[in-house]
C-alpha atoms as a PDB file:
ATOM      1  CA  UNK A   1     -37.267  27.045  77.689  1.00  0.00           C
ATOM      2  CA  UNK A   2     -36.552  30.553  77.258  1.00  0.00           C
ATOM      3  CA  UNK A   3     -33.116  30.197  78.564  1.00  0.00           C
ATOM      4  CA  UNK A   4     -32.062  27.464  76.360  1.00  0.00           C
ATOM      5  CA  UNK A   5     -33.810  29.605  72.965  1.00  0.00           C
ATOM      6  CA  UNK A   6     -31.621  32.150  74.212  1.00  0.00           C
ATOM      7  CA  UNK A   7     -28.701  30.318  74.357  1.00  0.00           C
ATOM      8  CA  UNK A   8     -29.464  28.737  71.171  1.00  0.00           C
ATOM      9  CA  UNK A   9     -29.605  31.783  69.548  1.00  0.00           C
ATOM     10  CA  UNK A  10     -26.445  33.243  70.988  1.00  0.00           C
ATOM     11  CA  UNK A  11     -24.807  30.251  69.579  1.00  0.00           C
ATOM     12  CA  UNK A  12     -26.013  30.445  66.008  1.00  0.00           C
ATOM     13  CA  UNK A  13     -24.964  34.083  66.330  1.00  0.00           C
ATOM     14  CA  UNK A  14     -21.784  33.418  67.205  1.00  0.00           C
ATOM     15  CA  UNK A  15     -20.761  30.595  64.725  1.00  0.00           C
ATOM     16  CA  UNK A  16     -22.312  32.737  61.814  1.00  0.00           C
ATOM     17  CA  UNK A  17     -20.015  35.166  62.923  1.00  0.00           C
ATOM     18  CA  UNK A  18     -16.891  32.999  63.149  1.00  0.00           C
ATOM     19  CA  UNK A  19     -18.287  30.978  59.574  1.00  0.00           C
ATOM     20  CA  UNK A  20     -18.714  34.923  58.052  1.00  0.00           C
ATOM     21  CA  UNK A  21     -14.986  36.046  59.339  1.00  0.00           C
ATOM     22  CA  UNK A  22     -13.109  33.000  57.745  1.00  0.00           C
ATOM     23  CA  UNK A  23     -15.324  32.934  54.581  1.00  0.00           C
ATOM     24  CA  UNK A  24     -14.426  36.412  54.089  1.00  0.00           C
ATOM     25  CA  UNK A  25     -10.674  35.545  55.070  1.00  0.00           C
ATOM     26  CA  UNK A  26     -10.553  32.653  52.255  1.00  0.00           C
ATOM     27  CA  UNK A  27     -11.789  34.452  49.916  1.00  0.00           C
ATOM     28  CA  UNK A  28      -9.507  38.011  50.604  1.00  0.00           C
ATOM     29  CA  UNK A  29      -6.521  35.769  50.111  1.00  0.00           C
ATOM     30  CA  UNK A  30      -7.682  33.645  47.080  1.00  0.00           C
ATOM     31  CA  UNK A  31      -8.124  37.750  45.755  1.00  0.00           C
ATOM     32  CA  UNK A  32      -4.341  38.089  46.599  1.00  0.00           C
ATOM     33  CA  UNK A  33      -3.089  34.801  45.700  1.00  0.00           C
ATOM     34  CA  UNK A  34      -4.807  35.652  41.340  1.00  0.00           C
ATOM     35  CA  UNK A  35      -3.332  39.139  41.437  1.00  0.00           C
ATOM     36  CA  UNK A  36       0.270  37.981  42.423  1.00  0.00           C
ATOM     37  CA  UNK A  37      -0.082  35.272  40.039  1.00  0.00           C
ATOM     38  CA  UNK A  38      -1.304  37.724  36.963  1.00  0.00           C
ATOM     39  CA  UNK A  39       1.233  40.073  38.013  1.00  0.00           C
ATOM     40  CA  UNK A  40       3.910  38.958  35.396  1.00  0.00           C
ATOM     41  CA  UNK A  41       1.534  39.499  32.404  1.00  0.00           C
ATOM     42  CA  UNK A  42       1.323  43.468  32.651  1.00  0.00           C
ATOM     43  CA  UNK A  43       4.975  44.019  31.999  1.00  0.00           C
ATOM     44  CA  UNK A  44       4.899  43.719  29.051  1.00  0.00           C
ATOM     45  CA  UNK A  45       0.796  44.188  29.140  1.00  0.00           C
ATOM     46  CA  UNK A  46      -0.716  39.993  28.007  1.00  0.00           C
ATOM     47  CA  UNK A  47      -4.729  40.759  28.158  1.00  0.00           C
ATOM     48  CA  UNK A  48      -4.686  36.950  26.245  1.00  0.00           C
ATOM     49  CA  UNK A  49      -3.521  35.128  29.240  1.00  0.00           C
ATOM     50  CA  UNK A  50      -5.245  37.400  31.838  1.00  0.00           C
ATOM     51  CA  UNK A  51      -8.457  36.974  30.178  1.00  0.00           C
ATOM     52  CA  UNK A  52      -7.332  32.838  30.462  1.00  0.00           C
ATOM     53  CA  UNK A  53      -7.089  33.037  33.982  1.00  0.00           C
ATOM     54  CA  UNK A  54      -9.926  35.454  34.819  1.00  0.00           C
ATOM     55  CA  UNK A  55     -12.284  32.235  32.913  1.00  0.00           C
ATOM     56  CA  UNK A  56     -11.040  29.831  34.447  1.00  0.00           C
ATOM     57  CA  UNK A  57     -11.634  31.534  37.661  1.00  0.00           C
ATOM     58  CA  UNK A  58     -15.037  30.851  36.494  1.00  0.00           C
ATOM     59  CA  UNK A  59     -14.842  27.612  37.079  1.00  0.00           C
ATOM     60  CA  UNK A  60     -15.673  27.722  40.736  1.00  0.00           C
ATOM     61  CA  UNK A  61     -17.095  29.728  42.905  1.00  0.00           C
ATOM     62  CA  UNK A  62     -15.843  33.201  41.450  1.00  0.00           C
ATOM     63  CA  UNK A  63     -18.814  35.106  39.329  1.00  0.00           C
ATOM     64  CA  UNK A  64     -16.585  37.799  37.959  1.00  0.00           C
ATOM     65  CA  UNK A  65     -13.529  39.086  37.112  1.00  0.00           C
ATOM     66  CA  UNK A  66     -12.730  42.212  36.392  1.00  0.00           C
ATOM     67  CA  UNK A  67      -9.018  44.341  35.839  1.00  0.00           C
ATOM     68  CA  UNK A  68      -8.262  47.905  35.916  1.00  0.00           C
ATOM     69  CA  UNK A  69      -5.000  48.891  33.970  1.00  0.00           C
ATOM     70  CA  UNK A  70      -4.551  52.601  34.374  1.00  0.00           C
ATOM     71  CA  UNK A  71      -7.951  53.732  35.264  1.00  0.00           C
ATOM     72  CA  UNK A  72      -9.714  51.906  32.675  1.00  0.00           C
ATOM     73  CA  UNK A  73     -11.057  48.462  32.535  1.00  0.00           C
ATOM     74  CA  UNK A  74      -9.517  46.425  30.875  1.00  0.00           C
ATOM     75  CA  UNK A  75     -11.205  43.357  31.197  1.00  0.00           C
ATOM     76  CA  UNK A  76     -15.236  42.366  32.474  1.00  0.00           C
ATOM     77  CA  UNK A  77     -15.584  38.239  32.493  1.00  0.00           C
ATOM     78  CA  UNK A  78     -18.382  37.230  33.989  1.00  0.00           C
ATOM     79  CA  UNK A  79     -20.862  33.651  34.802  1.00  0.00           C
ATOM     80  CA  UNK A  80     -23.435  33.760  32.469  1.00  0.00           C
ATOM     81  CA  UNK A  81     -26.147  34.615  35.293  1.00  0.00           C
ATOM     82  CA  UNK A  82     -24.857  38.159  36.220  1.00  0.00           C
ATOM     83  CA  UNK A  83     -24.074  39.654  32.207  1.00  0.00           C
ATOM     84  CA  UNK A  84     -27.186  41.968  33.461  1.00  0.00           C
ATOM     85  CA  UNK A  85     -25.676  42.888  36.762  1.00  0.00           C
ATOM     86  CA  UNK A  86     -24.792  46.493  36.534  1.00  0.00           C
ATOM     87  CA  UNK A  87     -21.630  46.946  38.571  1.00  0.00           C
ATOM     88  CA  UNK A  88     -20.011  50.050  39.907  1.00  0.00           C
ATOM     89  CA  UNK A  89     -16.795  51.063  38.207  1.00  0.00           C
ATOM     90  CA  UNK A  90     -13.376  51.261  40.147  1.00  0.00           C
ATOM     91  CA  UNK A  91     -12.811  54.872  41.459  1.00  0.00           C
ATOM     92  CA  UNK A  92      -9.083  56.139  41.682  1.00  0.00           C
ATOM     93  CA  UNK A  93      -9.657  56.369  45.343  1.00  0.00           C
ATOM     94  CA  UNK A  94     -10.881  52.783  46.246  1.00  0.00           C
ATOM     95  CA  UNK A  95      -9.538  50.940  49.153  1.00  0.00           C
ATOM     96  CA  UNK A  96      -8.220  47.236  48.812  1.00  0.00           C
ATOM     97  CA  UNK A  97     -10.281  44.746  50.344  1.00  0.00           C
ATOM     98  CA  UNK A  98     -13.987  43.570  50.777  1.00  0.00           C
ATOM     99  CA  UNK A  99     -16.209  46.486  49.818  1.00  0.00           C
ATOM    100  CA  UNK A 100     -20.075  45.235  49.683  1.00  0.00           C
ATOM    101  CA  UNK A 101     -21.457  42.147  50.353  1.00  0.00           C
ATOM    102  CA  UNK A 102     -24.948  41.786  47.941  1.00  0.00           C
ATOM    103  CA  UNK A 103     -26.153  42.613  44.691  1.00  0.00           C
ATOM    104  CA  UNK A 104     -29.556  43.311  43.946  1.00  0.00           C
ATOM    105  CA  UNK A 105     -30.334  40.338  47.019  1.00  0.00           C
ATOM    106  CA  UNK A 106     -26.921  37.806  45.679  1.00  0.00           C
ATOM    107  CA  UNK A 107     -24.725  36.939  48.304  1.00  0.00           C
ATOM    108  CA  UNK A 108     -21.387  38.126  46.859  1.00  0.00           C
ATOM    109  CA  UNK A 109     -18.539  38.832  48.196  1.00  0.00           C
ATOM    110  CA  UNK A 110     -17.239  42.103  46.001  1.00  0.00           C
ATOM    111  CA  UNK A 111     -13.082  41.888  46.588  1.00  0.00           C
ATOM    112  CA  UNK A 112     -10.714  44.667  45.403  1.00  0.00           C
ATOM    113  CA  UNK A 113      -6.709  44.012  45.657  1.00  0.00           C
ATOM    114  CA  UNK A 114      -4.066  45.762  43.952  1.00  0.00           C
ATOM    115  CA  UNK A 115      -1.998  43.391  41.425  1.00  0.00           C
ATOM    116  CA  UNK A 116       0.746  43.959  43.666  1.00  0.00           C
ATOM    117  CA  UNK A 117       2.014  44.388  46.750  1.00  0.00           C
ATOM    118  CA  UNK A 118       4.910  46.699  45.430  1.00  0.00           C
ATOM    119  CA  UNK A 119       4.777  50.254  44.076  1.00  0.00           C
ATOM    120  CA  UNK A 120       5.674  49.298  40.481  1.00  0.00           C
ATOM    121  CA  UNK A 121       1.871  48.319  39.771  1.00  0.00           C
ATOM    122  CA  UNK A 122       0.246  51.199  40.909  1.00  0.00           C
ATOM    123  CA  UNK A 123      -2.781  51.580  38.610  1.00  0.00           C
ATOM    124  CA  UNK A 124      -3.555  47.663  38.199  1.00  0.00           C
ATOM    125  CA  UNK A 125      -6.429  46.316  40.110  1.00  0.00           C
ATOM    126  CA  UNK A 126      -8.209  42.744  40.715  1.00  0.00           C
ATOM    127  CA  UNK A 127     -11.645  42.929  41.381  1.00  0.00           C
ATOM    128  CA  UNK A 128     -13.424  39.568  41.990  1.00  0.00           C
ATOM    129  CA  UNK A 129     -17.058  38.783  42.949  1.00  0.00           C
ATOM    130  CA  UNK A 130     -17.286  35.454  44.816  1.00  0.00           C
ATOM    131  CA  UNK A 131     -20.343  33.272  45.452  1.00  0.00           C
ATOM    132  CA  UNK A 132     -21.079  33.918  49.391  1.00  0.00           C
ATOM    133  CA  UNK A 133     -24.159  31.719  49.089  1.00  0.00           C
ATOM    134  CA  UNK A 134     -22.572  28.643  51.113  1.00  0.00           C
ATOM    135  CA  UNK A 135     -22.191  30.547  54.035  1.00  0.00           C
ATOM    136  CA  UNK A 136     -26.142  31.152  54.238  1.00  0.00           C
ATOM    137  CA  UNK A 137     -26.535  27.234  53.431  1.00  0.00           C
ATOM    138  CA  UNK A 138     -24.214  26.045  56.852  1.00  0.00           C
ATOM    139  CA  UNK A 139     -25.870  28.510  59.294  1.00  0.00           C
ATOM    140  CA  UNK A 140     -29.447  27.020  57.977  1.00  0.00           C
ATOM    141  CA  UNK A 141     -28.183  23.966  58.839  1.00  0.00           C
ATOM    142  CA  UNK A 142     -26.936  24.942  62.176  1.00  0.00           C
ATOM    143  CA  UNK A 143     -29.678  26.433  63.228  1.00  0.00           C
ATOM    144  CA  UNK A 144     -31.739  23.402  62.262  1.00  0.00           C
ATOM    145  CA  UNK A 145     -29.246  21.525  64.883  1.00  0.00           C
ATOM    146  CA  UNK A 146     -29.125  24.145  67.610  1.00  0.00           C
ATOM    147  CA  UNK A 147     -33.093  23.781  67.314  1.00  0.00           C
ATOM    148  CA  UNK A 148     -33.055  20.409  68.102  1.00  0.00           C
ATOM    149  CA  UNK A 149     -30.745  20.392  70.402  1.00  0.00           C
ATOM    150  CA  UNK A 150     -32.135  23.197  72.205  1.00  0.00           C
ATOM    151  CA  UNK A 151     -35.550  20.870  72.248  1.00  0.00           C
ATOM    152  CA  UNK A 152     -34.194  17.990  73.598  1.00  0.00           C
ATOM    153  CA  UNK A 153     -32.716  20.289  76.405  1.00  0.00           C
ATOM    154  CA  UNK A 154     -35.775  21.464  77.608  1.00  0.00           C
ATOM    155  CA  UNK A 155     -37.610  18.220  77.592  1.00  0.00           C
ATOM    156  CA  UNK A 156     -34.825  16.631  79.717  1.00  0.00           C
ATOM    157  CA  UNK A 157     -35.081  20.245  81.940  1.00  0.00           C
ATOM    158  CA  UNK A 158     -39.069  19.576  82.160  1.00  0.00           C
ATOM    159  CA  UNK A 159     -38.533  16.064  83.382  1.00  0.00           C
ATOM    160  CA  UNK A 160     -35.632  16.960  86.074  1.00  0.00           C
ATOM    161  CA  UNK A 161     -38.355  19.850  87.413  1.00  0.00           C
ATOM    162  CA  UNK A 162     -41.044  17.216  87.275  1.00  0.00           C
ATOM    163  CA  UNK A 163     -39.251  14.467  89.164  1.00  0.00           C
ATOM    164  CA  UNK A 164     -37.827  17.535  92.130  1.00  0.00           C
ATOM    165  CA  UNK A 165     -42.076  18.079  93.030  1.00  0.00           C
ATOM    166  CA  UNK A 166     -41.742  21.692  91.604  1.00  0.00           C
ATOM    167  CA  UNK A 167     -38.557  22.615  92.931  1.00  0.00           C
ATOM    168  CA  UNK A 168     -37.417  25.531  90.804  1.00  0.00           C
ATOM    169  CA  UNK A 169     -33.473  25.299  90.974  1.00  0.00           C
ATOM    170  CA  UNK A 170     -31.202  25.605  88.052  1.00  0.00           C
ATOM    171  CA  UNK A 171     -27.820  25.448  89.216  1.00  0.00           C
ATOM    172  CA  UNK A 172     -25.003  25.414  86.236  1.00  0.00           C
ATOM    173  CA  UNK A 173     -22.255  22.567  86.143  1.00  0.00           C
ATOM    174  CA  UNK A 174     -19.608  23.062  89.003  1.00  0.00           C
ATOM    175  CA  UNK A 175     -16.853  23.656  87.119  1.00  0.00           C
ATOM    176  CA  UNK A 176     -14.233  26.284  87.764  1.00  0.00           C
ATOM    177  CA  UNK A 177     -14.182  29.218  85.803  1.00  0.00           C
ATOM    178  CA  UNK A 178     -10.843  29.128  83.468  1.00  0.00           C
ATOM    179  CA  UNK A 179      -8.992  31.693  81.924  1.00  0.00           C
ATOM    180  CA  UNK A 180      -6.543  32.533  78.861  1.00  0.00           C
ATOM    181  CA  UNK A 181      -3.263  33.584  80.716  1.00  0.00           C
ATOM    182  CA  UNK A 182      -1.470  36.383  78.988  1.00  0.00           C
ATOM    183  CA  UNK A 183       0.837  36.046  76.772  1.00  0.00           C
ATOM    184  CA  UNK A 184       4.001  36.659  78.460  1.00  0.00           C
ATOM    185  CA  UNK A 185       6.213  34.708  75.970  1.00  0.00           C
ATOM    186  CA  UNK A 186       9.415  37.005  75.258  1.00  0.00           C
ATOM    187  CA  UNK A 187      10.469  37.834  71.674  1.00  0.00           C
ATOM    188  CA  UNK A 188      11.231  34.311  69.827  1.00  0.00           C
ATOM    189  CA  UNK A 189      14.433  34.048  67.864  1.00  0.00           C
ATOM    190  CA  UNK A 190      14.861  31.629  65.194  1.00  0.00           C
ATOM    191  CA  UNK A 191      17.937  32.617  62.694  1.00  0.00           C
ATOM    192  CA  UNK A 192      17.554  35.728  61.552  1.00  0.00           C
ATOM    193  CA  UNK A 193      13.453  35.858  62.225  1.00  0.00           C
ATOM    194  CA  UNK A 194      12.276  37.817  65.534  1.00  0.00           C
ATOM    195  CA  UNK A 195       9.018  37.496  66.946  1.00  0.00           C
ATOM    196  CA  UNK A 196       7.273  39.332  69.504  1.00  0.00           C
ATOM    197  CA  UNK A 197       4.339  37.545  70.655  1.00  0.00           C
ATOM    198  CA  UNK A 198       2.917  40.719  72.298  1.00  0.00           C
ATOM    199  CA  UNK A 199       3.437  43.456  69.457  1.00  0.00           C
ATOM    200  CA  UNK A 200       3.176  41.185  67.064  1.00  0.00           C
ATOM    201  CA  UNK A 201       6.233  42.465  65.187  1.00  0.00           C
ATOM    202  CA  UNK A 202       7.798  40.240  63.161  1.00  0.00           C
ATOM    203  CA  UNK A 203      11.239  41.130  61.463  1.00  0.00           C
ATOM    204  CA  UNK A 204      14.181  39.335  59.472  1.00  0.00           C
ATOM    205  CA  UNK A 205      17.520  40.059  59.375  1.00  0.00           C
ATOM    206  CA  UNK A 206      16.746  43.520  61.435  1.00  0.00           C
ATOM    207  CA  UNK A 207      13.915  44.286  58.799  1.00  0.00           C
ATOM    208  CA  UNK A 208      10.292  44.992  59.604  1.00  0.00           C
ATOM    209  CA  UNK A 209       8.207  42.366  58.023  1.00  0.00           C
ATOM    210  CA  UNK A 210       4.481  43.333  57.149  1.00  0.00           C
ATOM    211  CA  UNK A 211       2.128  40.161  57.636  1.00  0.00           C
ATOM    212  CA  UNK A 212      -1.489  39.742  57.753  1.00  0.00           C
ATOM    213  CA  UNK A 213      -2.667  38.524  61.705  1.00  0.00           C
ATOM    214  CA  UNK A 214      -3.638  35.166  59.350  1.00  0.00           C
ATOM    215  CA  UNK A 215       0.242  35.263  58.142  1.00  0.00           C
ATOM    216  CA  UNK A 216       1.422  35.658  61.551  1.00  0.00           C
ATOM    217  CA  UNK A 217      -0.438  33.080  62.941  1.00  0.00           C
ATOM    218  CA  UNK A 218       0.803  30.533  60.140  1.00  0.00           C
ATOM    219  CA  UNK A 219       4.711  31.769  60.861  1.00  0.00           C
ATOM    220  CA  UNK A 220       4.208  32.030  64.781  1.00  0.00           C
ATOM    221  CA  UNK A 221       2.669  28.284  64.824  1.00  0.00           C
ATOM    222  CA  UNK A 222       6.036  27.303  62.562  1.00  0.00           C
ATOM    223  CA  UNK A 223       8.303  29.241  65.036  1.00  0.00           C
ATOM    224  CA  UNK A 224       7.095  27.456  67.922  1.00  0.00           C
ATOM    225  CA  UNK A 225       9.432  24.698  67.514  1.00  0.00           C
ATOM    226  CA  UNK A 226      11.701  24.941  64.755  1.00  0.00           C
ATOM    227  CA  UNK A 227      13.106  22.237  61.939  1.00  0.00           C
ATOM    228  CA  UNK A 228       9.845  20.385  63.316  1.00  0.00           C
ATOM    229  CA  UNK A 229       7.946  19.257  59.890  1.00  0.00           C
ATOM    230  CA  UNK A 230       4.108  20.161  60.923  1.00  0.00           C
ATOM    231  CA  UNK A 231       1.587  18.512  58.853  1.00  0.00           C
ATOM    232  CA  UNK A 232      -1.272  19.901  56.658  1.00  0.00           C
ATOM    233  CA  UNK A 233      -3.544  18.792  58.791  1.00  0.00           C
ATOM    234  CA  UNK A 234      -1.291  20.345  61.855  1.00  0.00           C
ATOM    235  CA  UNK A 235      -0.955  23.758  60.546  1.00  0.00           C
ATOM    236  CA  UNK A 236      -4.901  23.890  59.700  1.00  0.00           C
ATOM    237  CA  UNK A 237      -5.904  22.996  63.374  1.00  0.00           C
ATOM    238  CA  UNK A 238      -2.675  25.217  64.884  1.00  0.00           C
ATOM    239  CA  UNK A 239      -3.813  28.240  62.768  1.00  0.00           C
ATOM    240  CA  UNK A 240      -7.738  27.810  61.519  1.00  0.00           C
ATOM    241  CA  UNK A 241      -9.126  26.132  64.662  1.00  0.00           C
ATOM    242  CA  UNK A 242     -12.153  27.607  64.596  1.00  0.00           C
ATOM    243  CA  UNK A 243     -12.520  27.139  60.487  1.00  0.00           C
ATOM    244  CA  UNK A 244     -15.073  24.665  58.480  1.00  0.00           C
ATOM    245  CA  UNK A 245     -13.315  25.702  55.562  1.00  0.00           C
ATOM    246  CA  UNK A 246      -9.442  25.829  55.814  1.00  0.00           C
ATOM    247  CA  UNK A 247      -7.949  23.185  54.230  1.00  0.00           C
ATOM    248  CA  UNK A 248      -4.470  21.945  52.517  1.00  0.00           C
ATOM    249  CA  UNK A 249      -4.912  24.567  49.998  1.00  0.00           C
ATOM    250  CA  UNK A 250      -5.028  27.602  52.400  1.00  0.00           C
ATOM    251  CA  UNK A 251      -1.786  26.377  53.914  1.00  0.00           C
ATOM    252  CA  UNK A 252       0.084  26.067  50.922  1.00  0.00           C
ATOM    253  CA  UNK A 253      -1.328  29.808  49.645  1.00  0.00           C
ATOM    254  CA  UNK A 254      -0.385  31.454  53.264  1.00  0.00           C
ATOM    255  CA  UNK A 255       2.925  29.611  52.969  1.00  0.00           C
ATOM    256  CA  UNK A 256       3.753  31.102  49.701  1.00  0.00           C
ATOM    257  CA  UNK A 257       2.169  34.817  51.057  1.00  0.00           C
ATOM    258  CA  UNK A 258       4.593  34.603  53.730  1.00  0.00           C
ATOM    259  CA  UNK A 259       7.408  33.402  52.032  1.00  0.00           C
ATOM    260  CA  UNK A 260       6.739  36.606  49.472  1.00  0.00           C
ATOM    261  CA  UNK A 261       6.443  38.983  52.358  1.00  0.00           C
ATOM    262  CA  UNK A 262       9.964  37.843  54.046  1.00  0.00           C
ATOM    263  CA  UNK A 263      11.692  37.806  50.445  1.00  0.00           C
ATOM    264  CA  UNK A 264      10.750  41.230  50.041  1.00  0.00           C
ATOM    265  CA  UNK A 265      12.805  42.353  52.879  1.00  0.00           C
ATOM    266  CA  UNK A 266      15.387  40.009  52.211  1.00  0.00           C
ATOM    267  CA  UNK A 267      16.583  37.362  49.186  1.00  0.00           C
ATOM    268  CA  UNK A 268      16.794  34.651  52.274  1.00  0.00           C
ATOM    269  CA  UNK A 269      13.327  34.913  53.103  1.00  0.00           C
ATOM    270  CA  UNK A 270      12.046  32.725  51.164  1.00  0.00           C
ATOM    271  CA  UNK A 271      14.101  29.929  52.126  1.00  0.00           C
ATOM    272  CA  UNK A 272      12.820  30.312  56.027  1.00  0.00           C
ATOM    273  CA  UNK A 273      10.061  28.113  55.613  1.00  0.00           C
ATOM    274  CA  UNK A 274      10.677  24.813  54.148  1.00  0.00           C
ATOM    275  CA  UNK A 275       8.612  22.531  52.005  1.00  0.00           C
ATOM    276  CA  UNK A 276       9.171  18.683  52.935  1.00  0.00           C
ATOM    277  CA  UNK A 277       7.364  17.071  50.228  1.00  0.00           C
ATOM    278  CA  UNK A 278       4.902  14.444  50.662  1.00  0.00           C
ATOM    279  CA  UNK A 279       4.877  15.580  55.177  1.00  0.00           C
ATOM    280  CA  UNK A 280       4.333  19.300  55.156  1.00  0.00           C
ATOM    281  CA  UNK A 281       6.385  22.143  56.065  1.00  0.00           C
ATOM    282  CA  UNK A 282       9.253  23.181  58.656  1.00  0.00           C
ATOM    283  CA  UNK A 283      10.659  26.266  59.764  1.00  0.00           C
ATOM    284  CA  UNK A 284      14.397  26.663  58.805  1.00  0.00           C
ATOM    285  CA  UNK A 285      16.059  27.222  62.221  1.00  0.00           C
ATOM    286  CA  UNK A 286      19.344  28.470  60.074  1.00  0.00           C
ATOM    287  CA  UNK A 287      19.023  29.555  56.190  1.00  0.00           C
ATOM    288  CA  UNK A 288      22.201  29.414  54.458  1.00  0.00           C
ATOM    289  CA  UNK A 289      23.280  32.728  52.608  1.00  0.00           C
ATOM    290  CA  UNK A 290      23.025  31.995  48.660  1.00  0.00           C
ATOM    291  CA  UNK A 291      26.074  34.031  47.766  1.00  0.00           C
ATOM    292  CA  UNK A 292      28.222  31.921  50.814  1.00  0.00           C
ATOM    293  CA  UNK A 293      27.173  28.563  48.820  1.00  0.00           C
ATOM    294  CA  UNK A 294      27.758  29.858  45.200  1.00  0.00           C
ATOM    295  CA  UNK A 295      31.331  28.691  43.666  1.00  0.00           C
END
């Protein structure tokens, strides 16, 4: 019995952990995905339309929205249950990312991006608070399962020790151990893309291209056989395997991350991954140069 509440454990443990990692994932990029989208309304400065979309961010899951515009906030929108919550202000010196993860015993997920990946946005900041109470909710219900499970374990071990007259013998399924090979797969060239499956570097047309390990999952899944259209449902098993959450939405956010990162080492980038309406998306094995199809 004390084996399998062991094991049990170790197993909760472990898909908290994995539930924790993508929750925080999901939410990082839903972070990215507002502050690219508000980008266009700081130049020239629109606090109407930003104060739009930080309500109806509202909507959902998010319970707050603030933006720093050169060192000052700008704007504080908030769900009606945390007006009172007294929240730290921005300092200069504050790292993107996920910086705490409770407020005065909420489960919230505090998330701090820059409006921009580029250097022309320097002083504008997203900072968005979302609801991390679902997360709690699925490992309850886990555990609930791994309990039972675990139970009707032991009660089949107790029979099987019964029925051998006290023999005390556990001996574990023969099966042979396996192992991940390494990945030995050489740098993959489609086009002008390059990737090396054991640096991880990605570049395109000769030009480092910074991606998220998420990102270069989604492109490295693509690349594996290209002008093949994968399916939503594809992409989310190929890239989120693990994932409860991942769905068609995360695709077509990561899809338009990536696209952004390769267009901003190149015009052509954003033609390297293809949108097949209505099937899913394909990886360009050959992107025609704009300028060469112009007349």
């Amino acid at each position: 019995m004390l084996l399998t509440a062991v094991s049990s454990s170790l197993a909760v443990q472990k898909v908290h952990s994995l539930l924790d990692a993508s929750f925080r994932e999901r939410s990082l990029t839903y972070v990215e995905s507002f502050a690219a989208s508000a980008a266009p309304w700081f130049d020239p400065l629109q606090p109407a339309m930003l104060q739009s979309a930080a309500r109806f961010m509202l909507v959902g899951s998010v319970q707050y929205v603030q933006i720093v515009w050169n060192g000052e906030l700008l704007l504080d929108e908030r769900a009606e249950s945390l007006m009172t919550l007294d929240l730290e202000s921005v300092s200069p010196d504050a790292v993107s990312g996920i910086q705490d993860t409770r407020f005065e015993g909420a489960s919230i997920l505090d998330v701090l991006v820059p409006v921009t990946d580029e250097s022309d946005l320097p002083d504008a900041y997203v900072r968005i608070g979302v609801d991390a109470s679902s997360v709690a909710q699925e490992l309850r219900i886990i555990a609930l399962w791994a309990g039972a499970i675990g139970l009707g374990i032991d009660l089949v071990l107790l029979a099987l020790l019964s029925w051998l007259s006290g023999v005390w013998l556990w001996a574990g399924p023969n099966r042979p151990a396996t192992q991940q090979a390494d990945e030995t797969m050489s740098v993959r060239t489609v086009g002008d893309l390059e990737i090396d499956a054991k640096t991880r570097r990605v570049t395109y047309k000769g030009h480092p291209v910074r991606l998220t390990p998420k990102q270069y999952a989604l492109l490295a899944f693509l690349a594996q056989a290209p002008d093949r259209v994968f399916s939503d449902r594809e992409i989310v098993e190929g890239v989120w395997p693990s994932s409860g959450y991942a769905d068609a939405k995360d695709v077509k956010q990561y899809v338009y991350l990536v696209r952004r990162r390769l267009k901003s080492v190149h015009p052509n980038g954003r033609y390297v991954i293809e949108t097949v309406p209505g099937f899913g998306y394909r990886m360009v094995s050959r992107v025609v140069d704009e300028e060469m199809t112009d007349e």
